[in-house]
N, C-alpha and C. Protein backbone atom coordinates (compact mmCIF):
# COMPACT_ATOMS: atom_id res chain seq x y z
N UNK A 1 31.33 114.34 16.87
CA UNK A 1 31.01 115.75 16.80
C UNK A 1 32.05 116.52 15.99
N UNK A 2 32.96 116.03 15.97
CA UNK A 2 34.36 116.70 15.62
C UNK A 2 34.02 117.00 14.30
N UNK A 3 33.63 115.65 13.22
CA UNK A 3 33.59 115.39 11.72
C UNK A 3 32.30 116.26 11.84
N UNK A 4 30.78 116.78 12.18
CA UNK A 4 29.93 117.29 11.83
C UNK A 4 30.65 119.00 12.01
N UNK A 5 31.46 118.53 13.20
CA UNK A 5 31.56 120.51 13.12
C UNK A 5 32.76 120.66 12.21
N UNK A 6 33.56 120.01 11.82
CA UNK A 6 34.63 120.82 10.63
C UNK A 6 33.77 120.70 9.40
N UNK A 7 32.35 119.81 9.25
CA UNK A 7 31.73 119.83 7.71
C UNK A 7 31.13 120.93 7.91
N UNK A 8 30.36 121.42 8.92
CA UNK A 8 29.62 122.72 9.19
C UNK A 8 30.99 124.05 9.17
N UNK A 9 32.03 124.07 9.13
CA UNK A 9 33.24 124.70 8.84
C UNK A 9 33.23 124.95 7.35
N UNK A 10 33.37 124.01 6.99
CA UNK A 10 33.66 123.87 5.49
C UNK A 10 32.98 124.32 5.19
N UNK A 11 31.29 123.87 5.07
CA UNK A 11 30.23 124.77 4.38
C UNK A 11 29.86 126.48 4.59
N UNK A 12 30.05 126.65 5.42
CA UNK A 12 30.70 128.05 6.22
C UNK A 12 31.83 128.72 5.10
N UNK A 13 32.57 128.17 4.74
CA UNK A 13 33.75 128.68 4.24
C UNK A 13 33.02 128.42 2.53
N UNK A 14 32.45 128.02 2.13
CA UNK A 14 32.18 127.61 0.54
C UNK A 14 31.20 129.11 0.43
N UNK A 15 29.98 128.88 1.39
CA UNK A 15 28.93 129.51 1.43
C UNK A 15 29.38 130.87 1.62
N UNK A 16 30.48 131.63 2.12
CA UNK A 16 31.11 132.77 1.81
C UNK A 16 31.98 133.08 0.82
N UNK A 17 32.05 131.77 0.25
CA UNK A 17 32.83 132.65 -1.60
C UNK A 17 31.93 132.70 -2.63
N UNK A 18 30.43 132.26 -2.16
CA UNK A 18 29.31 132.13 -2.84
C UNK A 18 28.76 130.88 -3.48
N UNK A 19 29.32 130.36 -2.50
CA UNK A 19 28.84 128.70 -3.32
C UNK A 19 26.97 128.29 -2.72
N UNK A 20 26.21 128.38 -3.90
CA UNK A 20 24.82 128.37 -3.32
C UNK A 20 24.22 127.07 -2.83
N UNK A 21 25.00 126.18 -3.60
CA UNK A 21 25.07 124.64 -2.74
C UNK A 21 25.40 124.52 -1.38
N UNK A 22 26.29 124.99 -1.21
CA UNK A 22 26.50 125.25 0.32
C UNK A 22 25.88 126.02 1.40
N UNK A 23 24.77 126.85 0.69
CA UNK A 23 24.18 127.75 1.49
C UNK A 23 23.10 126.92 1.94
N UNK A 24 22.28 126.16 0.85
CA UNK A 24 21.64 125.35 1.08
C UNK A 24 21.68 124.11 2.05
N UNK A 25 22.93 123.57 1.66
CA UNK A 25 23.05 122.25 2.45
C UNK A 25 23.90 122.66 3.99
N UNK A 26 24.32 124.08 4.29
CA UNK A 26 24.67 124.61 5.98
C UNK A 26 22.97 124.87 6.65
N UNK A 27 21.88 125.07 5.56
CA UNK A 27 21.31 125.29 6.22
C UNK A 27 20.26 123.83 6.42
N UNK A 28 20.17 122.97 5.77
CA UNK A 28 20.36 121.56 6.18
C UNK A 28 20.44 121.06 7.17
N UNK A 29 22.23 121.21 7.21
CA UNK A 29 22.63 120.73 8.51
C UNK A 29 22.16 121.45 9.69
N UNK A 30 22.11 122.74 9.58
CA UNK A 30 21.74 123.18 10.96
C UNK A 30 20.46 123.42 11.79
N UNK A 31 19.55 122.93 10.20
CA UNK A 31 18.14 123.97 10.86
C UNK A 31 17.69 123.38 12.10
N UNK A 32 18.14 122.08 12.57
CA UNK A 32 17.25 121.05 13.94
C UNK A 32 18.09 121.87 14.87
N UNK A 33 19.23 122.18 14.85
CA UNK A 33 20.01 123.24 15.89
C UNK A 33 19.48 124.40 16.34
N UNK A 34 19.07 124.91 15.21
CA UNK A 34 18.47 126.08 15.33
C UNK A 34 16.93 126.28 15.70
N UNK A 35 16.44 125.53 15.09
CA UNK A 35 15.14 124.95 16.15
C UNK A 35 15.01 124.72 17.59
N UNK A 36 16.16 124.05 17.96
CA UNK A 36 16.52 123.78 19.38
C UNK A 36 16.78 125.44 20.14
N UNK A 37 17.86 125.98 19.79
CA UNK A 37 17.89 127.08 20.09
C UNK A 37 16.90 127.92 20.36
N UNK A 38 15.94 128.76 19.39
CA UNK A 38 14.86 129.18 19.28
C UNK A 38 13.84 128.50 20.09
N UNK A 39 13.18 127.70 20.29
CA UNK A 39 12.38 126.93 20.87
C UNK A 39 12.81 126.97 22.38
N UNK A 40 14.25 127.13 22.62
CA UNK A 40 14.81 127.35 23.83
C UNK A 40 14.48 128.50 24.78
N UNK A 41 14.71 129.13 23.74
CA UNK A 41 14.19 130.69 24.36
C UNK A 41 12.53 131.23 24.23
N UNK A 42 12.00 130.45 23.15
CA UNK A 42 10.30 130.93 23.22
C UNK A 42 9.93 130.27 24.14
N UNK A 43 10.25 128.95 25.00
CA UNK A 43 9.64 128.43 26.02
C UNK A 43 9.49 129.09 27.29
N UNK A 44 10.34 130.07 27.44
CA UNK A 44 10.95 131.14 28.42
C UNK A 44 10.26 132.40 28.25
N UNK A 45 9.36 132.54 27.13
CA UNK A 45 8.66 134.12 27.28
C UNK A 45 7.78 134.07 27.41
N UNK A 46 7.25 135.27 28.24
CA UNK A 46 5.81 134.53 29.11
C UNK A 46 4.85 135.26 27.74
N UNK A 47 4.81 135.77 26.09
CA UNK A 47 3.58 135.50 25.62
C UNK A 47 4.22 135.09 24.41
N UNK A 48 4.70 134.42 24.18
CA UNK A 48 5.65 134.18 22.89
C UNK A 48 4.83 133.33 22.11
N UNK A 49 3.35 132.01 22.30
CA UNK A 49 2.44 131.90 21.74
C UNK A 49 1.69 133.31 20.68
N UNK A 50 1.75 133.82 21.08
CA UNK A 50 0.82 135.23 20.41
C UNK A 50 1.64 136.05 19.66
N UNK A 51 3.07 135.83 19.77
CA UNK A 51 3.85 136.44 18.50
C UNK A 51 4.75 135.79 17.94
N UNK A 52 5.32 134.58 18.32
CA UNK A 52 6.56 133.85 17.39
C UNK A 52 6.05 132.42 17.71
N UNK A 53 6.70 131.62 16.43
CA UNK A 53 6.43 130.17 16.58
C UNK A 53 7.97 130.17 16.01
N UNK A 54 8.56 128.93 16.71
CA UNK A 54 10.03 128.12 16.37
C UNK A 54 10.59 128.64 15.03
N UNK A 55 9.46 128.22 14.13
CA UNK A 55 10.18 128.13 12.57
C UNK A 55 10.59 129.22 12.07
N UNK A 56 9.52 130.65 12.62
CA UNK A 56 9.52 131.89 12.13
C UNK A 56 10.62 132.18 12.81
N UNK A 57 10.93 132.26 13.80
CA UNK A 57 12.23 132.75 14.50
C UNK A 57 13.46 132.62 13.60
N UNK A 58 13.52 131.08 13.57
CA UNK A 58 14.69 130.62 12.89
C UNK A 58 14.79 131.52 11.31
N UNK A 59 13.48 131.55 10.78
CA UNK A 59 13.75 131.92 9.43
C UNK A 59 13.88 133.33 9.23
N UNK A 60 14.13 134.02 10.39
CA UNK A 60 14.25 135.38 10.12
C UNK A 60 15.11 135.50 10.69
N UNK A 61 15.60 134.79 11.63
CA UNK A 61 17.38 134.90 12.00
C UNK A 61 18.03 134.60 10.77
N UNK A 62 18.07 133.52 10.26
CA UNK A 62 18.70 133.35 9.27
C UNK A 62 18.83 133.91 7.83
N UNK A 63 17.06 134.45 8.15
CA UNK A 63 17.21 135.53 6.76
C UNK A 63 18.29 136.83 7.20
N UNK A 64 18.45 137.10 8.56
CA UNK A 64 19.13 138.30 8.59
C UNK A 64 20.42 138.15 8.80
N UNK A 65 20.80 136.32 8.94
CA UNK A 65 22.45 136.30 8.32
C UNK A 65 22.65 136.30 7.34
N UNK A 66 21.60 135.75 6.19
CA UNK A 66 22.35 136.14 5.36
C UNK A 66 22.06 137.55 4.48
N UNK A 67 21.35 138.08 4.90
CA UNK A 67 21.73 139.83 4.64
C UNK A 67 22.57 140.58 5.13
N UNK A 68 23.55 139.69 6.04
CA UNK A 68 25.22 140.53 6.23
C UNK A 68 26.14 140.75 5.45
N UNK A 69 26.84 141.32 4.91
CA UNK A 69 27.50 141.69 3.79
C UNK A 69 28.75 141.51 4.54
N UNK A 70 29.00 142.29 5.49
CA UNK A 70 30.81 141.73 6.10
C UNK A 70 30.76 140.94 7.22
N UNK A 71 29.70 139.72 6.78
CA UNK A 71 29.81 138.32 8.08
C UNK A 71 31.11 137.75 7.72
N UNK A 72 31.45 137.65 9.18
CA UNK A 72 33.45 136.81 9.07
C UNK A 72 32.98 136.21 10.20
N UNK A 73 32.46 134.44 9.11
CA UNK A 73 32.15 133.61 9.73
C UNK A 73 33.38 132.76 9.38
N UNK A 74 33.44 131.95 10.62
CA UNK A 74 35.08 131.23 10.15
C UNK A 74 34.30 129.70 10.32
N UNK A 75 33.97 129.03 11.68
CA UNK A 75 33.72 127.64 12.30
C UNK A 75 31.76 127.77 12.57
N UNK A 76 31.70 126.51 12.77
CA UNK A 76 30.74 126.18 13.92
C UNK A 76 30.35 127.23 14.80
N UNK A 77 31.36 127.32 15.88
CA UNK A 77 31.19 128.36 17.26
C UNK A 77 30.67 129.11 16.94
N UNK A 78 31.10 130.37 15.84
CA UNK A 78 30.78 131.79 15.42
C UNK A 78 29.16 131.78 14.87
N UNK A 79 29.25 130.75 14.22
CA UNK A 79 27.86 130.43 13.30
C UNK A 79 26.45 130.23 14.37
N UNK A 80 26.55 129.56 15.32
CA UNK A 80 26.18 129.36 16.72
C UNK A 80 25.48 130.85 17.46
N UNK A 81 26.94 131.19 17.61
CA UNK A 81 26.90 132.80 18.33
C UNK A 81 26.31 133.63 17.74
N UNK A 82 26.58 133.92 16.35
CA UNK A 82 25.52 135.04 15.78
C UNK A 82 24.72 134.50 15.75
N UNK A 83 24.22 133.53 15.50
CA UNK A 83 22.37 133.06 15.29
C UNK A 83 22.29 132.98 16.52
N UNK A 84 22.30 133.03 17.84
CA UNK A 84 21.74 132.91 18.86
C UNK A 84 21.72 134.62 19.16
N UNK A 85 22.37 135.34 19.07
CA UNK A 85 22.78 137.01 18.99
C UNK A 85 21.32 137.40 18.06
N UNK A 86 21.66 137.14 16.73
CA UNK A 86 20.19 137.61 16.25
C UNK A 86 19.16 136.84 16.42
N UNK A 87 18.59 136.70 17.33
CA UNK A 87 17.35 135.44 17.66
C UNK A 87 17.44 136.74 18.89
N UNK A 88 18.27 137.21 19.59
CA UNK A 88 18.28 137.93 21.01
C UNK A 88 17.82 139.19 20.26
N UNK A 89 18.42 139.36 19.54
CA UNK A 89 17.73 141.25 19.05
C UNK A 89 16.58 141.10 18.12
N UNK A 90 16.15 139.86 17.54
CA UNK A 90 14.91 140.09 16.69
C UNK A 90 13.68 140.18 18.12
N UNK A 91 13.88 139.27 18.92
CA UNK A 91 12.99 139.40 20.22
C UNK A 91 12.65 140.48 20.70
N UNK A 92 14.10 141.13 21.03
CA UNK A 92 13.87 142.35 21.33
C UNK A 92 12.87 143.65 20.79
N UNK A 93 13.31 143.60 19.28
CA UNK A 93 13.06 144.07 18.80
C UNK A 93 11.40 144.46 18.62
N UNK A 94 10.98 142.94 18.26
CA UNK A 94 9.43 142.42 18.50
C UNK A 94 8.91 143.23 20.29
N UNK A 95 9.78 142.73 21.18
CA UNK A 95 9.15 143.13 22.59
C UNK A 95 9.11 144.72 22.38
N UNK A 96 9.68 145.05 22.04
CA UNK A 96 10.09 146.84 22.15
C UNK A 96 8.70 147.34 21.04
N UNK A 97 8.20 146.62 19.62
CA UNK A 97 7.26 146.99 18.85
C UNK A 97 6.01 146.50 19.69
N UNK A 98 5.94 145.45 20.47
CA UNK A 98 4.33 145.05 21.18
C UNK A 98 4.41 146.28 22.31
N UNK A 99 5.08 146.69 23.39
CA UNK A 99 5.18 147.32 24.04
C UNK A 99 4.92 149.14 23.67
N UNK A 100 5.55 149.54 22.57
CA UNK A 100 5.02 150.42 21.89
C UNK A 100 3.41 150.55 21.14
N UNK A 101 3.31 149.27 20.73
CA UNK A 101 1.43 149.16 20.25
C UNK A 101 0.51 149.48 21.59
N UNK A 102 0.84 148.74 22.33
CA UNK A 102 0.15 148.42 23.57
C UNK A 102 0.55 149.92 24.65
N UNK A 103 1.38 150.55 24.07
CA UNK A 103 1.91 151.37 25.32
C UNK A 103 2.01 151.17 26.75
N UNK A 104 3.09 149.86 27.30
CA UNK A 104 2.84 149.48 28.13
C UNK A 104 2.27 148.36 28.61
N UNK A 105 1.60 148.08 27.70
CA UNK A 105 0.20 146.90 28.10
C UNK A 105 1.15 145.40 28.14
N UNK A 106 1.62 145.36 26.73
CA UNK A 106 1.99 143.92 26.50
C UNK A 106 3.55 144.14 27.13
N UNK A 107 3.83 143.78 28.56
CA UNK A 107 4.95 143.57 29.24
C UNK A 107 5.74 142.56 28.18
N UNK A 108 7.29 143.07 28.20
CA UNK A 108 7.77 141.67 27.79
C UNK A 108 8.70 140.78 28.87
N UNK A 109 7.82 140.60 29.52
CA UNK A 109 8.31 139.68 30.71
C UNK A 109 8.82 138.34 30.60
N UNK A 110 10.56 137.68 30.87
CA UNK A 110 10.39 136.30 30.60
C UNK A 110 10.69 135.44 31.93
N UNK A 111 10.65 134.66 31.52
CA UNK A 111 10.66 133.54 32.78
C UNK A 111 11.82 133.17 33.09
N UNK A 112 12.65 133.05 34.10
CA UNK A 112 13.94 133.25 34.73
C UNK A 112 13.93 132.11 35.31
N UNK A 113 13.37 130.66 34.81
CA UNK A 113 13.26 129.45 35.51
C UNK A 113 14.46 129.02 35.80
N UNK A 114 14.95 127.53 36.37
CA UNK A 114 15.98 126.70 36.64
C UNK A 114 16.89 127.69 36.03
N UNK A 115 17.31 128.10 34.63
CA UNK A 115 18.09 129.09 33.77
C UNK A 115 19.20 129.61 34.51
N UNK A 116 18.59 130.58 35.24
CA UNK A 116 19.29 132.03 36.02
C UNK A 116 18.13 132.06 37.41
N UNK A 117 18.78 131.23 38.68
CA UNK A 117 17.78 130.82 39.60
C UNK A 117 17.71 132.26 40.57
N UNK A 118 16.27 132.69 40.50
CA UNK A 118 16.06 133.42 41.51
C UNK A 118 15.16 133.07 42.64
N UNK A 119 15.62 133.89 43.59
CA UNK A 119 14.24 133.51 45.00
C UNK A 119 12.86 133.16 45.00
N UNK A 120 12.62 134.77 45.10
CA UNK A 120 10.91 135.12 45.10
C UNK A 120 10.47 135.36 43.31
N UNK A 121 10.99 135.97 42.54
CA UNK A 121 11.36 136.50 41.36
C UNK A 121 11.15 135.35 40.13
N UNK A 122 10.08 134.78 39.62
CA UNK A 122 10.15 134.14 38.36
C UNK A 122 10.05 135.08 36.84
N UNK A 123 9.85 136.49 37.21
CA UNK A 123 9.79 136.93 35.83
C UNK A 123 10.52 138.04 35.82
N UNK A 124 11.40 138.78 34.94
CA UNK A 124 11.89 139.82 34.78
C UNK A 124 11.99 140.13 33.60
N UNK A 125 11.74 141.24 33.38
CA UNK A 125 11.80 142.47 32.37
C UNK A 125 12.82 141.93 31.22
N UNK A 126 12.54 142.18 29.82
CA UNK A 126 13.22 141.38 28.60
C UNK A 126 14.44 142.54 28.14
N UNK A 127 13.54 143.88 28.51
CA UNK A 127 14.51 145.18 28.18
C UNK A 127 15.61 145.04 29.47
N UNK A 128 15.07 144.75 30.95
CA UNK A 128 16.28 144.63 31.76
C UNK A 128 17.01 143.86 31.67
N UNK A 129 16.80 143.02 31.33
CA UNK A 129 17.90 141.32 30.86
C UNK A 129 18.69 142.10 29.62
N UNK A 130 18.29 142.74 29.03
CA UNK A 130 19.31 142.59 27.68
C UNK A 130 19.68 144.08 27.75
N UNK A 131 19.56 144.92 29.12
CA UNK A 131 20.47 145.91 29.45
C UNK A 131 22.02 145.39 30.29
N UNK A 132 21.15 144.11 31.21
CA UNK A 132 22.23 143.35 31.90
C UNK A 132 23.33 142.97 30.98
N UNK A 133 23.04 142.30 30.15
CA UNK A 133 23.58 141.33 29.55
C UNK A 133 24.59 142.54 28.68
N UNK A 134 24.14 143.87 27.92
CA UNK A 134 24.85 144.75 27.39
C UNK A 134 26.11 144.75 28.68
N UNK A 135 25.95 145.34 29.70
CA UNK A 135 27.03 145.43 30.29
C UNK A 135 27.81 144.45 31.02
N UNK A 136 27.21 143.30 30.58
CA UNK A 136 28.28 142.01 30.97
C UNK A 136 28.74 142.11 30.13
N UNK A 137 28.67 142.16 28.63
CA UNK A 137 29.31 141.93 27.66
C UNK A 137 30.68 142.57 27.55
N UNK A 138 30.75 144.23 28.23
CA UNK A 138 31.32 144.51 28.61
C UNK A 138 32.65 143.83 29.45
N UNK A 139 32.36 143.57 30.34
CA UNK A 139 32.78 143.08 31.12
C UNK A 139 33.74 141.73 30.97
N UNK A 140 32.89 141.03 30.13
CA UNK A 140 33.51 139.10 30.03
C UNK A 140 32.41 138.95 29.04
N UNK A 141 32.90 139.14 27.24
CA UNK A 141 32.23 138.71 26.46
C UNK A 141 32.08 136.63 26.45
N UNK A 142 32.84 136.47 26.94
CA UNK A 142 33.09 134.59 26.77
C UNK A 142 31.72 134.33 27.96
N UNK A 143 31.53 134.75 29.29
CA UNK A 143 30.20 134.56 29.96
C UNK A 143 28.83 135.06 29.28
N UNK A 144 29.35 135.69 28.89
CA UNK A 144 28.33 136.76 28.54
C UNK A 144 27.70 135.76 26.95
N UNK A 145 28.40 135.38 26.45
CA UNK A 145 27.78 134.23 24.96
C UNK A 145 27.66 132.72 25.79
N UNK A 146 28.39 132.37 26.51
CA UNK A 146 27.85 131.64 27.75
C UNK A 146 26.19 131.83 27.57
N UNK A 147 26.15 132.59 28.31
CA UNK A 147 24.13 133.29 28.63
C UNK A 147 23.36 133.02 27.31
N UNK A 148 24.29 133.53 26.57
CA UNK A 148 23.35 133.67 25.62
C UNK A 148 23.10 132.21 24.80
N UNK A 149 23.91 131.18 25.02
CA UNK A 149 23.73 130.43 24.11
C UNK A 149 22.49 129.34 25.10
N UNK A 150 23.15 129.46 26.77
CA UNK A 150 22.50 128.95 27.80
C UNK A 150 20.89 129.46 27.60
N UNK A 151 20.71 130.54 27.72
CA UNK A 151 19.40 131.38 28.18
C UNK A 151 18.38 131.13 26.51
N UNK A 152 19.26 132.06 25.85
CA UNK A 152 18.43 132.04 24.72
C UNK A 152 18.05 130.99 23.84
N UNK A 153 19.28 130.37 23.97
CA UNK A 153 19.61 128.92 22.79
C UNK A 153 19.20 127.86 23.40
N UNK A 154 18.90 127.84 24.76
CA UNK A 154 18.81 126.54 25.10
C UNK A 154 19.63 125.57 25.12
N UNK A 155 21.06 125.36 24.66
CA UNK A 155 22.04 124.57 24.85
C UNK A 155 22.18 124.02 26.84
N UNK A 156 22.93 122.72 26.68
CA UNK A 156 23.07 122.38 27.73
C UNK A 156 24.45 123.02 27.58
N UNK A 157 25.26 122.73 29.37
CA UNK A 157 26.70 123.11 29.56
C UNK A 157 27.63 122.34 28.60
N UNK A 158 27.50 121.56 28.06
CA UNK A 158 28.17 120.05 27.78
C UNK A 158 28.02 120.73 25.75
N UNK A 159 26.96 121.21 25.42
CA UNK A 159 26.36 121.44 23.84
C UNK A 159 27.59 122.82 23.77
N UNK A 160 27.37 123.76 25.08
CA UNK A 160 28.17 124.82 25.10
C UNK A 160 29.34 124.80 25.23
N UNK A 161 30.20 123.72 25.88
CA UNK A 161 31.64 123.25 25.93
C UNK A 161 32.00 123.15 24.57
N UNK A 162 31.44 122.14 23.54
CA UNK A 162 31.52 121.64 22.23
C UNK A 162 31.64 123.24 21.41
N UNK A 163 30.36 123.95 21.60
CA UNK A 163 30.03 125.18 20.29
C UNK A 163 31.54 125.92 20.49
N UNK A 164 31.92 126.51 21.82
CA UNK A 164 33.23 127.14 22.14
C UNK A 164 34.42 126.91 22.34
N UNK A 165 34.01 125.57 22.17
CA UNK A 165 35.53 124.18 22.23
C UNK A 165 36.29 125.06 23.58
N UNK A 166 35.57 124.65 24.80
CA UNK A 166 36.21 124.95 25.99
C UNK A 166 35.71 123.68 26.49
N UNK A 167 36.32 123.49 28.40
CA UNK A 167 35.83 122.31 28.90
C UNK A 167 34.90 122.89 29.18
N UNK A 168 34.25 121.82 29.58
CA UNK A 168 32.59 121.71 30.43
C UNK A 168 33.17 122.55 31.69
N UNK A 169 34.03 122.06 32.51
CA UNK A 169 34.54 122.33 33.92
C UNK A 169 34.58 124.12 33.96
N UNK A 170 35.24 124.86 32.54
CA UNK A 170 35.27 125.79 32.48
C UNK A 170 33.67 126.69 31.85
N UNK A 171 32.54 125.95 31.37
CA UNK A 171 31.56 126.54 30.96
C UNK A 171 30.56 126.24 32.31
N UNK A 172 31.30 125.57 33.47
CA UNK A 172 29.95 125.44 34.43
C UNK A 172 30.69 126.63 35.17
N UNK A 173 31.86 126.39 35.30
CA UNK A 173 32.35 127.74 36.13
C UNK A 173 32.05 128.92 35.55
N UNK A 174 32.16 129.49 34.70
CA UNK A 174 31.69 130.86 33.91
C UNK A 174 30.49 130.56 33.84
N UNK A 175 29.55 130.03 33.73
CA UNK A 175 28.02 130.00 34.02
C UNK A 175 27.53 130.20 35.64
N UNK A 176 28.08 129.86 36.51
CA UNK A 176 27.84 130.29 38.18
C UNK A 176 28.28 131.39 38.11
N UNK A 177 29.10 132.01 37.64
CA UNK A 177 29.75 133.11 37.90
C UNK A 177 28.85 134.29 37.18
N UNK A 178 28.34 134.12 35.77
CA UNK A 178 27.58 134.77 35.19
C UNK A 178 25.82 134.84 35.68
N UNK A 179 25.67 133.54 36.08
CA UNK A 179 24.17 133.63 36.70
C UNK A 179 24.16 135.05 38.02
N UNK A 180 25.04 134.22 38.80
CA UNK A 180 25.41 135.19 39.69
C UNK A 180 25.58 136.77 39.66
N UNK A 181 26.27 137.17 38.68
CA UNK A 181 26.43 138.21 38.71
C UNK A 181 25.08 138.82 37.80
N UNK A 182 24.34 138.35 36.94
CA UNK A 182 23.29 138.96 36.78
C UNK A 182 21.74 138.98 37.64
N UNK A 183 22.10 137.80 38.64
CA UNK A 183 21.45 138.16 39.91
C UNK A 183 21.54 139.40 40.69
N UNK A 184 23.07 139.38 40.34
CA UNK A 184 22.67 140.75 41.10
C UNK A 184 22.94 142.10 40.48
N UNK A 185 22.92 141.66 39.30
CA UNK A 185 22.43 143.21 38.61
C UNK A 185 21.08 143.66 38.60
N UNK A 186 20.55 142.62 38.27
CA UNK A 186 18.40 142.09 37.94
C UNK A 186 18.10 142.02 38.93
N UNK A 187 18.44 141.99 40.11
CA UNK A 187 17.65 142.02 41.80
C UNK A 187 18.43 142.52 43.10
N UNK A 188 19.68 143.09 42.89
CA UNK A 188 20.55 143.68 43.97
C UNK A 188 20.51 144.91 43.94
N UNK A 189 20.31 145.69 42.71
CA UNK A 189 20.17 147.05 42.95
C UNK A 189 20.22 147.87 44.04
């Protein structure tokens, strides 16, 4: 893993002095990642058939990295984090435009399975999750991309140890701790 993530470094670092070979071949290497990711999180929305498929996700996350002008992408990790970050606000974005068509109609409700375990509760609100998640971020940005790489990306604890080069021991602990506490932001009220 070590040798794929310093080549995904490198190309990272070419692909920001403008090397177009490199833009090409980071996105190469990553697109099955990013598939994974994406696919992670459309499995989780309860109508995500009727507005996104895997590929489109990915290709409009990625179209909207690279329409950043002051991205300070350094490694792997970062590269990870924003594409799982914009994959979270293009959703949004989409839920907030169906919900406005529909006025109401088309809930964007997602599924809170095994993920973030609740009781009675399998679905909650996409605008309340990503109000939660605003003020965790607050709080403990390192749990808080935790979630996001967990929830949205679909990474296991072990994929998420690697992206943040922390232990596992420390991404299962900040993951109980973060489930938890958005339990009881999303249902303790």
């Amino acid at each position: 893993m070590a040798g794929v993530s310093e080549k995904i470094t490198d190309l990272i670092k070419l692909w920001k002095q403008g090397d177009k070979s490199a833009e090409a071949e980071l996105l190469n290497r990553v697109y099955s990642e990013l598939k994974k990711i994406s696919s992670g999180y459309l499995k989780r929305e309860k109508f995500h058939a009727q507005h996104w498929q895997t590929t489109d996700l990915v290709g409009e996350a990625y179209l909207r990295l690279l329409e950043q002008k002051e991205l300070r992408l350094h490694d792997r990790k970062q590269f990870y984090a924003i594409v799982a970050k914009l994959m979270r606000q293009l959703l949004i974005e989409n839920a907030r435009q169906r919900k406005a068509e529909k006025r109401g109609g088309g809930l964007a409700d997602i599924a809170l399975d095994d993920q973030i375990e609740v009781a009675d509760q399998k679905w909650v609100d996409l605008f309340e999750l990503e109000e939660a998640l605003k003020a965790f971020e607050k709080l403990d940005a390192r749990k808080c991309r935790i979630v996001e790489l967990r929830f949205f990306g679909g990474l296991s604890l072990e994929e998420i140890s690697e992206v943040l080069e922390i232990s596992p021991a420390t991404v299962k602990r900040d993951w109980n701790m973060a489930r938890a506490w958005l339990f009881r932001y999303l249902f303790g009220k």
